[in-house]
Protein backbone atom coordinates (compact mmCIF):
# COMPACT_ATOMS: atom_id res chain seq x y z
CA UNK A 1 94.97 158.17 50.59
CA UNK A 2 96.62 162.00 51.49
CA UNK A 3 97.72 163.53 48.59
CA UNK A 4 101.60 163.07 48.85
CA UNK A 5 100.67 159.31 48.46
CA UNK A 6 98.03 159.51 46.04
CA UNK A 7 100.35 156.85 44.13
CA UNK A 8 97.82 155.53 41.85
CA UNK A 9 98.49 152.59 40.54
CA UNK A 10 96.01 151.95 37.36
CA UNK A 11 96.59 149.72 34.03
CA UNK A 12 97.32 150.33 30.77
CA UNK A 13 95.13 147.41 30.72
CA UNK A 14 91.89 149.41 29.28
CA UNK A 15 91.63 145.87 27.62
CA UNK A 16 93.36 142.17 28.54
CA UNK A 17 93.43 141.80 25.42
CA UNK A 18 96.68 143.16 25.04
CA UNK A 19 97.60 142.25 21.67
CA UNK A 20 96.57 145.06 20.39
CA UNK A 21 99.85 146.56 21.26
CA UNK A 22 101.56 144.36 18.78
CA UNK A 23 99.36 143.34 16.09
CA UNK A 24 96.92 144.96 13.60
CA UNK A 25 96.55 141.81 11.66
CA UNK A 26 94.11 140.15 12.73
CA UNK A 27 94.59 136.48 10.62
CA UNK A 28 96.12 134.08 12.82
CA UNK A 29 99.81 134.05 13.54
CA UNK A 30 101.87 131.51 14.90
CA UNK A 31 105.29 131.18 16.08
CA UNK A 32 106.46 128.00 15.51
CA UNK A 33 108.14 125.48 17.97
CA UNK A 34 107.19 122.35 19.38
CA UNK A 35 103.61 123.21 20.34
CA UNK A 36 102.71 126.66 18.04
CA UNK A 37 102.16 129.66 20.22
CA UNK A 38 99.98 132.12 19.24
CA UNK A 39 100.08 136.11 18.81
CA UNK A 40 96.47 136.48 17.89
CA UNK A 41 93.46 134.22 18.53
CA UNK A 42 89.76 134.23 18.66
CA UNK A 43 89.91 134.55 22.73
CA UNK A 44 93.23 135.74 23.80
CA UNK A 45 94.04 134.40 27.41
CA UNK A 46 92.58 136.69 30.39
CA UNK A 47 93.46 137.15 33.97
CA UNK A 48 90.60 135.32 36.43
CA UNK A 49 87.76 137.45 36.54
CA UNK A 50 88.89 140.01 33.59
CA UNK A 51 89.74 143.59 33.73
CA UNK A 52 88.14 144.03 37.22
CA UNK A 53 89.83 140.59 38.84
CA UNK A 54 93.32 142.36 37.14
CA UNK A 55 92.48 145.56 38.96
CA UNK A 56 91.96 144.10 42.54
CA UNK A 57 94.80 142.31 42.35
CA UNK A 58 97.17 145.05 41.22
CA UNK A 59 95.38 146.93 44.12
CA UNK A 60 95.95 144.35 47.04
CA UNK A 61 99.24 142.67 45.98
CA UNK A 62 101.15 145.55 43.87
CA UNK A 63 103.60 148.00 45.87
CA UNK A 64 102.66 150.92 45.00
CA UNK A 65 104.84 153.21 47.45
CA UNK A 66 107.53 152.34 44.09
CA UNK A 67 105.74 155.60 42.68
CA UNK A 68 107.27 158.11 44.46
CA UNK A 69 110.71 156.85 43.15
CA UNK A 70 108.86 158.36 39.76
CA UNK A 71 110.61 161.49 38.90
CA UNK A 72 108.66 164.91 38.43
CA UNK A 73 109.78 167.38 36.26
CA UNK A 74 109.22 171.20 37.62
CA UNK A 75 106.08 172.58 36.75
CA UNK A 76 104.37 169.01 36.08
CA UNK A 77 101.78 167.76 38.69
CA UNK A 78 102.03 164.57 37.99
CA UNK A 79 103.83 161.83 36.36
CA UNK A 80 103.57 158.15 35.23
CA UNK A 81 105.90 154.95 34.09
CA UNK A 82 104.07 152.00 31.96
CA UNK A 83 106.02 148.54 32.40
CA UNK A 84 104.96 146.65 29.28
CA UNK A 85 105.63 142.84 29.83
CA UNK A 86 105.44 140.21 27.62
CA UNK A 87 105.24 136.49 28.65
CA UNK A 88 103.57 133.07 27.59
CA UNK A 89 99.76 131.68 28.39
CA UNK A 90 100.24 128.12 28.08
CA UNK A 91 96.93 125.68 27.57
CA UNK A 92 96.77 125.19 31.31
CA UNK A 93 96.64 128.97 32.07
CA UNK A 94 100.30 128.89 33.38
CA UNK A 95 102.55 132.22 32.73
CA UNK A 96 106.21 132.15 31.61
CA UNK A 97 108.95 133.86 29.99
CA UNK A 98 108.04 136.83 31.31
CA UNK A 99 110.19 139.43 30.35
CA UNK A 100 110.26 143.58 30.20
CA UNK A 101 109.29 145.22 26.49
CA UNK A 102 110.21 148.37 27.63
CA UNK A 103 112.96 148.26 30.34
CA UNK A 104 114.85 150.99 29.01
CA UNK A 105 112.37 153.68 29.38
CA UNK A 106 111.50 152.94 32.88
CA UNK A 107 112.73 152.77 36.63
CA UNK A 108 114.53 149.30 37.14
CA UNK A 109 112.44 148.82 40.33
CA UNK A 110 109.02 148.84 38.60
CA UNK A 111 109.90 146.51 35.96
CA UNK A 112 111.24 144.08 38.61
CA UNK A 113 108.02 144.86 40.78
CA UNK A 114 106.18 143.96 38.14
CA UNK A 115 107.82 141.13 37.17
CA UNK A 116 107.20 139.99 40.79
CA UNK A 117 103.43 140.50 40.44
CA UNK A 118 103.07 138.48 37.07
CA UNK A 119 104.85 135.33 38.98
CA UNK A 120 102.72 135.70 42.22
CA UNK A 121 99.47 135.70 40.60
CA UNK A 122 97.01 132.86 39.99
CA UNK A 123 96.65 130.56 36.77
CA UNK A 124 94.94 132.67 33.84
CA UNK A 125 91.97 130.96 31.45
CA UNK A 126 93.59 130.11 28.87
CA UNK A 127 93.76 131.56 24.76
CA UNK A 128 91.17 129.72 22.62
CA UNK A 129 91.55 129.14 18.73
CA UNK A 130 88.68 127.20 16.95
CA UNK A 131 87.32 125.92 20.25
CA UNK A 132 90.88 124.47 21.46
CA UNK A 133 92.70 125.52 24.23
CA UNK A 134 95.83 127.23 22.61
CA UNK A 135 99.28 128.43 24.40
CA UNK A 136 99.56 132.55 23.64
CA UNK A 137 101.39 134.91 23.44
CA UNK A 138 100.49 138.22 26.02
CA UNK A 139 101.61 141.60 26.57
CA UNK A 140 100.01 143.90 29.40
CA UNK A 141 101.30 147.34 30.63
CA UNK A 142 101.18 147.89 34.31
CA UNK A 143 101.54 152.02 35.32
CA UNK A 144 102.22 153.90 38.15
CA UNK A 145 101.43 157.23 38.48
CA UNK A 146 102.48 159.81 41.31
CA UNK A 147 100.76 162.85 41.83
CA UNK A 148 102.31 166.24 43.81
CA UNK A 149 100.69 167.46 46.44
């Protein structure tokens, strides 16, 4: 890529695990309703093929050309928006009820790009709590950074 379009587009998804975001507790936490979702289990649901499979599909499916709307200040080099979304797992690896943590601090066309990309994508493997297939609770940051010239 030239430099004017070195729009990387990397994750705030150092882990999958995103529950870290929310929780330091690590005892189990339900929220209750119908079936009990979970906040924190023993394997939190994962995208297909983990952090890499995540990666390669930001890379191939995510527009990334939504950088440059990214304001830089003067003097910066660089600059970056995180979308943090947070949506269901259910036991079949289905997502749902996705919606945007953080839509107030970022540009309204990222958060509904990313939106987009958390519907597109394939089933994830399900959360697992005491070797049962468990419907969970996720939150996972998507960024885009832009870089000057």
């Amino acid at each position: 890529m030239n430099n004017i379009k070195k729009i990387i587009v990397f994750l705030s998804t150092i882990v999958l695990s995103v529950n870290c975001f929310a929780q330091t507790d690590t005892t189990n936490k339900r929220e209750e309703s119908g079936d009990s979702i979970y906040t924190v289990v023993q394997i939190a649901a994962y995208f297909p093929g983990g952090i890499e499979g995540w990666r390669e599909y930001l890379t191939k499916n995510l527009n990334g050309k939504l950088g440059r709307k990214i304001p830089i200040d003067k003097g910066q080099l660089s600059a970056k928006q995180t979308v943090i979304l947070s949506f269901i797992v259910d036991k079949e690896g289905n997502v749902s009820n996705i919606k945007c943590d953080n839509s107030d601090e970022v540009l309204p066309q990222l958060v509904q790009e990313a939106i987009r990309i958390m519907k597109k994508g394939p089933k994830w493997v399900p959360a697992v709590q005491n070797g049962i297939r468990v419907i969970n609770r996720m939150r996972q940051g998507i960024t885009w950074q832009v870089s000057k010239e």
